[in-house]
Protein backbone atom coordinates (compact mmCIF):
# COMPACT_ATOMS: atom_id res chain seq x y z
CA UNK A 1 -164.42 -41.97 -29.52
CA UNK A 2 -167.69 -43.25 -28.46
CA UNK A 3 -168.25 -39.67 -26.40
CA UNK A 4 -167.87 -37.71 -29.55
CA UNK A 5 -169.29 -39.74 -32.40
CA UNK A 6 -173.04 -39.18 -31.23
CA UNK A 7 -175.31 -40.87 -34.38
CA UNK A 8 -174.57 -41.67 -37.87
CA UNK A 9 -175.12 -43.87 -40.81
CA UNK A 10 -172.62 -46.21 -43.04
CA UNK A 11 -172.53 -48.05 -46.33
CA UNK A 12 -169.83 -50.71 -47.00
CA UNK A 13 -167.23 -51.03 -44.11
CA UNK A 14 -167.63 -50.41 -41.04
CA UNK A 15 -166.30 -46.57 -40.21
CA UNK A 16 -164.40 -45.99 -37.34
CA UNK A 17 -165.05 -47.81 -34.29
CA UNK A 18 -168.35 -49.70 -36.00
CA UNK A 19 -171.08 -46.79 -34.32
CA UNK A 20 -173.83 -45.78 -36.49
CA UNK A 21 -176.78 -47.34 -38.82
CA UNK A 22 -175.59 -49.91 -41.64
CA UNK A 23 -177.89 -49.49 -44.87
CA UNK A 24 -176.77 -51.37 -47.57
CA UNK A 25 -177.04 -48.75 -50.72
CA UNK A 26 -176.10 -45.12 -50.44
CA UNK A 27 -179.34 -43.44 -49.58
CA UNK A 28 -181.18 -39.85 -51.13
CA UNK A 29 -180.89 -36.81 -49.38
CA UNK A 30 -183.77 -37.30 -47.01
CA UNK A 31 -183.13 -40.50 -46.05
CA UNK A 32 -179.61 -39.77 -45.02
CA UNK A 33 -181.03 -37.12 -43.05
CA UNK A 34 -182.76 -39.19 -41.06
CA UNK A 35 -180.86 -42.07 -41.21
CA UNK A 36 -178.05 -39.99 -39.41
CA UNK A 37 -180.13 -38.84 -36.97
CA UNK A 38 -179.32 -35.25 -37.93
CA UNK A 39 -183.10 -34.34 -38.89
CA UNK A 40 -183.33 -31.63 -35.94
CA UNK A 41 -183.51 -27.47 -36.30
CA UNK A 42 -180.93 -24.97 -34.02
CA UNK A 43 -183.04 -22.21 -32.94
CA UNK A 44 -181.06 -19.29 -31.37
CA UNK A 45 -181.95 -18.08 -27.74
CA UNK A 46 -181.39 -15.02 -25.97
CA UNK A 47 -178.92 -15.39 -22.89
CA UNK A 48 -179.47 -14.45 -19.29
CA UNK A 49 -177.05 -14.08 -16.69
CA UNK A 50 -178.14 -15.82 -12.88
CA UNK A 51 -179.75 -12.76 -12.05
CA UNK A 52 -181.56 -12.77 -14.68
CA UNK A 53 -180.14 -9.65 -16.96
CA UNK A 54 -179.89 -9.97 -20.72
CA UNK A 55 -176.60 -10.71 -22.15
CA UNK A 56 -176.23 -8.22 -25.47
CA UNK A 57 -174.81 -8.96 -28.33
CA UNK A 58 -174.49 -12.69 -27.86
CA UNK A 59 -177.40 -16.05 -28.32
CA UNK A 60 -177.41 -19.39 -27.66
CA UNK A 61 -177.45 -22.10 -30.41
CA UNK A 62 -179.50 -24.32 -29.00
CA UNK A 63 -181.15 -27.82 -30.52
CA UNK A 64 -184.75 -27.96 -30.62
CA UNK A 65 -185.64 -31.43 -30.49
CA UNK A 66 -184.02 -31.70 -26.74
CA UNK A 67 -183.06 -28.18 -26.05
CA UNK A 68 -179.08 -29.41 -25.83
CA UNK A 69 -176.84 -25.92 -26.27
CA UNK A 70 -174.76 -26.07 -28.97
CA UNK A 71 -172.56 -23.75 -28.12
CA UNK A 72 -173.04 -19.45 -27.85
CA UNK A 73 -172.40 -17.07 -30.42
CA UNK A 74 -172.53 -13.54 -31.61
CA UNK A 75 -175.16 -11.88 -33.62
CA UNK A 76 -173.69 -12.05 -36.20
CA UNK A 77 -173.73 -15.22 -36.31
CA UNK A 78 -175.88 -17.09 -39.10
CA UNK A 79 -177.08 -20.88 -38.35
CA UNK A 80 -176.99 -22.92 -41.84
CA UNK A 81 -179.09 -26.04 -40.82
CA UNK A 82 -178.78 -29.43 -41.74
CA UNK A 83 -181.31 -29.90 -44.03
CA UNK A 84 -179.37 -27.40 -45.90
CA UNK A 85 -176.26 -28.85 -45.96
CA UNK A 86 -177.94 -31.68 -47.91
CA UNK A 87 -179.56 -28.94 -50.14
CA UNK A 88 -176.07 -27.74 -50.65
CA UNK A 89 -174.46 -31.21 -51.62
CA UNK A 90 -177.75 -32.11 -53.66
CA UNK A 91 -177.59 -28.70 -55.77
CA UNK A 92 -173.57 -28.97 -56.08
CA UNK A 93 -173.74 -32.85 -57.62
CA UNK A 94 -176.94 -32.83 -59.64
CA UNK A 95 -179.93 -35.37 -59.17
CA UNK A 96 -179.00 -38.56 -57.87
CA UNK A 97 -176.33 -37.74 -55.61
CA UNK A 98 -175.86 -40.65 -53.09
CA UNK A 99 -174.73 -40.49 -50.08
CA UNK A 100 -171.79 -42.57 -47.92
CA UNK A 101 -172.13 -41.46 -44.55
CA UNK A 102 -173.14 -38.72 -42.34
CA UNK A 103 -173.18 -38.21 -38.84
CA UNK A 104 -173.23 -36.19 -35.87
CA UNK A 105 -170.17 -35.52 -33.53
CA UNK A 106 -169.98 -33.90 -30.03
CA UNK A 107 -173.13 -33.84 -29.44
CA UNK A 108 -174.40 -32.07 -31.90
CA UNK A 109 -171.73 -29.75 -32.35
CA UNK A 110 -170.36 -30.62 -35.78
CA UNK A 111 -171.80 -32.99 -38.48
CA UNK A 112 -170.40 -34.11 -41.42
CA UNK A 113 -172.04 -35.44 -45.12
CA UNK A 114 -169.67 -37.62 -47.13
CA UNK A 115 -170.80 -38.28 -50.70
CA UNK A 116 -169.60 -39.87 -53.69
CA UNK A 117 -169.30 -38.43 -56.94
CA UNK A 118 -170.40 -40.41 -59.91
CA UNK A 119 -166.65 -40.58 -61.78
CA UNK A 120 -164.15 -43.04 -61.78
CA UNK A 121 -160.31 -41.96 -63.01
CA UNK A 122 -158.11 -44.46 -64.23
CA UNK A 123 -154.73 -42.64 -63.50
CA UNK A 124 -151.28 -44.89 -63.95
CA UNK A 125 -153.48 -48.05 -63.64
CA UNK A 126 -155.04 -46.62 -60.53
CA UNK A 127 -158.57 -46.21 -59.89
CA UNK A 128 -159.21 -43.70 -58.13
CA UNK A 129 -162.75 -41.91 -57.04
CA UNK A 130 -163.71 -38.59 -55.85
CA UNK A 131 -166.07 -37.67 -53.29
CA UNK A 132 -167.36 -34.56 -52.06
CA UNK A 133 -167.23 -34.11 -48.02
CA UNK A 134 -168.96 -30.98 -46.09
CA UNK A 135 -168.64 -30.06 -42.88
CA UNK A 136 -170.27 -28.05 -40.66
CA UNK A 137 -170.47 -26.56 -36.49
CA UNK A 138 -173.43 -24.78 -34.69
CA UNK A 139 -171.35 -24.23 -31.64
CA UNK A 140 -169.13 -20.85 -33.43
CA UNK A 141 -166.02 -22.32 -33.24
CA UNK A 142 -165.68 -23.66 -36.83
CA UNK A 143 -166.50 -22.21 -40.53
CA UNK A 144 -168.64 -24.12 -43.00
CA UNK A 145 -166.15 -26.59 -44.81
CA UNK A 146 -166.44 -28.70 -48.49
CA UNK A 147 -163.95 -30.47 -50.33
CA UNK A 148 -162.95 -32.45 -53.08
CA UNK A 149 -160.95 -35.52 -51.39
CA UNK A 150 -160.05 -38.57 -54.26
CA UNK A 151 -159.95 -42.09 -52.56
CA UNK A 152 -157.19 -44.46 -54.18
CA UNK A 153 -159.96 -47.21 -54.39
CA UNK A 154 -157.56 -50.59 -53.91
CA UNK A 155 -156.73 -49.26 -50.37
CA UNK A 156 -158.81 -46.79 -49.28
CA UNK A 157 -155.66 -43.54 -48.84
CA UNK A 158 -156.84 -40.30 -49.28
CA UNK A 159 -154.77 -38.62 -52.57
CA UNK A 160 -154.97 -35.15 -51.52
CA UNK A 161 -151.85 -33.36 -52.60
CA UNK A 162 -151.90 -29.67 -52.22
CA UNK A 163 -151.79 -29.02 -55.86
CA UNK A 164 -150.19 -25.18 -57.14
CA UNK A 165 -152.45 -25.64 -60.22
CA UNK A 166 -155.80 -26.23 -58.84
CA UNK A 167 -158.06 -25.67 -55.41
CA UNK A 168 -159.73 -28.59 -54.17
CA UNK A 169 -161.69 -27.15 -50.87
CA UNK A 170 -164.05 -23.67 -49.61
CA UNK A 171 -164.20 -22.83 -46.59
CA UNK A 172 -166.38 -20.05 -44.85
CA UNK A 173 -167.94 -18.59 -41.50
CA UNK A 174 -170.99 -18.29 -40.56
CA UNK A 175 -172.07 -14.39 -41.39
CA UNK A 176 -172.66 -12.18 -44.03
CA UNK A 177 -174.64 -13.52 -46.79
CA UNK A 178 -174.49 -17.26 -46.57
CA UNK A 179 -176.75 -18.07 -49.23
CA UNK A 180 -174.91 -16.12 -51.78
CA UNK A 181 -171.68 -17.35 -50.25
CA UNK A 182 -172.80 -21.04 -50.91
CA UNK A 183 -173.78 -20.08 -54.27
CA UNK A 184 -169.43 -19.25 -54.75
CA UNK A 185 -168.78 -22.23 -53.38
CA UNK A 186 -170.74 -24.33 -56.00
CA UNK A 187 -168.61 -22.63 -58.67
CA UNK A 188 -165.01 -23.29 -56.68
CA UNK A 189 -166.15 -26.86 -56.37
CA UNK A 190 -167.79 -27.59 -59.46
CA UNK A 191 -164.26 -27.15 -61.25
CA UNK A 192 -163.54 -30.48 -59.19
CA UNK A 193 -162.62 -32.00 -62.77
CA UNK A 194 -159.77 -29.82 -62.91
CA UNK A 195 -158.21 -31.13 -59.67
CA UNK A 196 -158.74 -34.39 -61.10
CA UNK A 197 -157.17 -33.84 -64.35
CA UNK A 198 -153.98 -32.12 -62.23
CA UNK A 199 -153.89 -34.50 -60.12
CA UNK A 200 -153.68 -37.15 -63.21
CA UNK A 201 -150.75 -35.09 -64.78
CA UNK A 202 -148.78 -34.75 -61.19
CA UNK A 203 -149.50 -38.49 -60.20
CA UNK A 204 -147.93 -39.27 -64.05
CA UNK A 205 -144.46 -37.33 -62.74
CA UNK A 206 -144.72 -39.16 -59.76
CA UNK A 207 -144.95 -42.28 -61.21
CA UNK A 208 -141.62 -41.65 -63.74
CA UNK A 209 -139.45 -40.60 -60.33
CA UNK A 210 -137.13 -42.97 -59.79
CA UNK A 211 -136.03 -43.55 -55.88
CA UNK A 212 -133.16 -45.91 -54.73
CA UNK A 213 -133.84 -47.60 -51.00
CA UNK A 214 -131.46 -45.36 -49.85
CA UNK A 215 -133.36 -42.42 -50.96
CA UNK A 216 -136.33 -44.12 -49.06
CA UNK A 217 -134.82 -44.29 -45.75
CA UNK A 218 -133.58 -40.90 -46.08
CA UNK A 219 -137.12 -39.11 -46.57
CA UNK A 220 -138.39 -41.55 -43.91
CA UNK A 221 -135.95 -39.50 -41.77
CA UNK A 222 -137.00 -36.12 -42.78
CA UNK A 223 -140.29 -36.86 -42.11
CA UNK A 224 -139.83 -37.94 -38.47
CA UNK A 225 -136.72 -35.92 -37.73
CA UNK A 226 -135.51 -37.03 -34.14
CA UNK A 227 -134.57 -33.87 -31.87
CA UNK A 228 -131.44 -33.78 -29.08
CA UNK A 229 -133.55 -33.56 -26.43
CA UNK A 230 -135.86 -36.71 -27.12
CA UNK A 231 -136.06 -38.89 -24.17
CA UNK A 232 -135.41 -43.19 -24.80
CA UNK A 233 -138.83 -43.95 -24.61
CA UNK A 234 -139.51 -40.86 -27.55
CA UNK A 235 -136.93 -42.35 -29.81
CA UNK A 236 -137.96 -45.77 -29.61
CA UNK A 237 -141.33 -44.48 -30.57
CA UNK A 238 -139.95 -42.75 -33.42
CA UNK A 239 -137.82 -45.59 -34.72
CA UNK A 240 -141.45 -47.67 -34.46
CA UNK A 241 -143.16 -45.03 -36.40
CA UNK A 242 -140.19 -44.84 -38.84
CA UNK A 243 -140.58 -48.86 -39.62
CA UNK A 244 -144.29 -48.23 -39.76
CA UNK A 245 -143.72 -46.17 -42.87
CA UNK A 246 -140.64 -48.77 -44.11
CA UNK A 247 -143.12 -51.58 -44.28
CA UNK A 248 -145.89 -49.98 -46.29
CA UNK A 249 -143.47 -48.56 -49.29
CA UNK A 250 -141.54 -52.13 -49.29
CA UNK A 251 -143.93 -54.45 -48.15
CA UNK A 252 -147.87 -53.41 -48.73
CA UNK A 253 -149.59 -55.62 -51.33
CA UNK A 254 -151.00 -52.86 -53.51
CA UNK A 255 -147.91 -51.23 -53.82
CA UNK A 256 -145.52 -54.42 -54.83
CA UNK A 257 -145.98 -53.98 -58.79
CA UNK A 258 -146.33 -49.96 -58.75
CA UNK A 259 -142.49 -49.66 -59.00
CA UNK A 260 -140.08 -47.98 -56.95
CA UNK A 261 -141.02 -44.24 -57.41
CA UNK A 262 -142.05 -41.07 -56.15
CA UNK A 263 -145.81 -41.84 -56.69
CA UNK A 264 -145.41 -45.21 -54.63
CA UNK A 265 -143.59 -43.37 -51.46
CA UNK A 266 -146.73 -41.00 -51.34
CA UNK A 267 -148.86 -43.65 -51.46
CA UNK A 268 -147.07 -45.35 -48.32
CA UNK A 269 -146.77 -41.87 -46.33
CA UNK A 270 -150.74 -42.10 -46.90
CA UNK A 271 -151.57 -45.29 -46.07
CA UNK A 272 -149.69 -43.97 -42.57
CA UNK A 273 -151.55 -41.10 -42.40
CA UNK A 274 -154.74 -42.29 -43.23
CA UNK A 275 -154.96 -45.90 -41.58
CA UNK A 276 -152.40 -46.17 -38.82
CA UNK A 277 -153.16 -45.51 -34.80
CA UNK A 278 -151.41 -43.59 -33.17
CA UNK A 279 -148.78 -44.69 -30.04
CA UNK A 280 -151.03 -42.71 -27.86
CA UNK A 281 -154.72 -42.88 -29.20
CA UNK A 282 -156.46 -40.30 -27.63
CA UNK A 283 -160.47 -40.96 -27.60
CA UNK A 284 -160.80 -37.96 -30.44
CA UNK A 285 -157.69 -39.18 -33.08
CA UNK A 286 -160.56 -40.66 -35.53
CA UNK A 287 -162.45 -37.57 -35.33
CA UNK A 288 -159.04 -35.41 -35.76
CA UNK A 289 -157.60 -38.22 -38.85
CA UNK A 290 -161.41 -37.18 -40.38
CA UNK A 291 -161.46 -33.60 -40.64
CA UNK A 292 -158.05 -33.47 -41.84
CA UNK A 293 -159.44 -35.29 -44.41
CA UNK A 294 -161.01 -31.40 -45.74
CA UNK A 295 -158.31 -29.63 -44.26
CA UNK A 296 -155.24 -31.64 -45.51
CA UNK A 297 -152.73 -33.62 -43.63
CA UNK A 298 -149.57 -31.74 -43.17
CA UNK A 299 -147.55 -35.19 -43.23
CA UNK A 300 -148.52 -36.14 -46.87
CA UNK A 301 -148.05 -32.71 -47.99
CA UNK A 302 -144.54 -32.79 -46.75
CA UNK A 303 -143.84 -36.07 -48.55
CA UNK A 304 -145.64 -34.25 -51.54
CA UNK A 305 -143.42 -31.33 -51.26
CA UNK A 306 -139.80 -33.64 -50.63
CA UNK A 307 -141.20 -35.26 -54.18
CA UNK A 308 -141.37 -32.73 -55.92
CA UNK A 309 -138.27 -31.65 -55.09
CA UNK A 310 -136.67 -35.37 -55.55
């Protein structure tokens, strides 16, 4: 992980693997900028081949402050840079935002602005806080990413269910009109109430489903279905995976008093998804586990989906 996390900063825990700048309070704008190390411009450059012919139709993004490529593009292609990310965030949340973390990965590559939103939800005697994260690449082989993502507070799980009633993320690439395109995305996200108040209403249903152990173990099964032609070695990691998921719905403190219900197995196929290693843990998993965190983690929407169902 090292190799890809190349500079950020962090308030309260320690993220990942402990890399970046500790500050103690959520900083402004421009001093998470700096703080993250992500105050540097992407110019584009024209390409040459070896012998020294133009290559049309294509540019290097390149980063001025050491001349690193980022990666080569069309263009077409239109470079939204960091300082206007923050503008973005700052503009979405009003004056005052304050910012978690941010950081750089790969490089350069992609960077990433996590900040908090100023309300707290009580919803069936959990808190539970929203934040706003935005992603970004200069190397072409991404789109320009935001999301709503609520945080159960007590342990940390990421809560986002892929609700029929109401969008939590944008997404778009990098041509056309960006400007006007981040202009649509403040209205998409602004309605990040809504999600919240859907949320409330689904996490209430949730809460009322009743689930016998039996129940339990079956859904644990569906989730990690094993497959005929699984070798030992595979099936003894999927029965450790399966008791990985056991102990957090029986056995995790801050689920104990929630009750056995719908609401509490999501919260344990969560906990998995956002906190536990992996068998293998490839030097990139923490990088992966994070941007899933705007694009959704197929695991907890299955659980969401066998719920809903239940």
């Amino acid at each position: 992980m090292a190799a890809n996390v190349e500079t950020m900063f962090y308030t309260r825990e320690k993220p990942w693997h402990g890399l970046g700048t500790y500050v103690s309070e959520a900083p402004t704008s421009a001093d998470a900028l700096e703080l993250a190390g992500l105050d540097w411009q992407v110019v584009q450059k024209d390409l040459l081949t070896t012998d020294g012919f133009p290559v049309e139709g294509f540019k290097a993004n390149v980063r001025q402050s050491d001349d690193q490529v980022l990666g080569v593009v069309t263009n077409r292609y239109k470079v939204v840079q960091n300082q206007d990310a923050f503008a973005f965030t700052d503009a979405l949340l009003g004056e005052g935002v304050r910012y978690e973390t941010a950081g750089s990965l790969q490089n350069g590559r992609r960077i990433w602005i996590l900040a908090k939103l100023p309300q707290r939800y009580i919803i069936s005697g959990d808190e539970i806080t929203p934040y706003l994260v935005f992603m970004n690449s200069h190397d072409g082989t991404g789109a320009i990413k935001a999301a709503m993502t609520p945080i159960r507070v007590v342990c940390q799980n990421t809560l986002n269910l892929a609700l029929a009633t109401a969008k939590r993320s944008w997404s778009v690439n990098h041509v056309g009109d960006i400007e006007g395109k981040l202009e649509d995305a403040k209205d998409t996200l602004l309605y990040a109430g809504q999600y919240m108040t859907e949320l409330g209403k689904e996490i209430d249903v949730l809460s009322r489903k009743r689930l016998t152990d039996r129940q339990v173990y079956e859904y644990i099964d569906a989730l990690f279905p094993a497959e005929e032609s699984m070798t030992a070695a595979q099936r003894k990691n999927l029965l450790r995976l399966k008791d990985d998921v056991r102990m957090r719905y029986f056995d995790a403190p801050d689920l104990r008093d929630m009750g056995k219900t719908a609401y509490r197995f999501i919260n344990a196929v969560s906990d998995f998804a956002t906190h536990a290693k992996p068998i293998r843990e490839r030097k990139n998993y923490r990088e992966s586990l994070f941007a899933r965190t705007v694009d959704g983690n197929a695991m907890i929407d299955k659980a969401y989906q066998m719920m809903q169902a239940a």
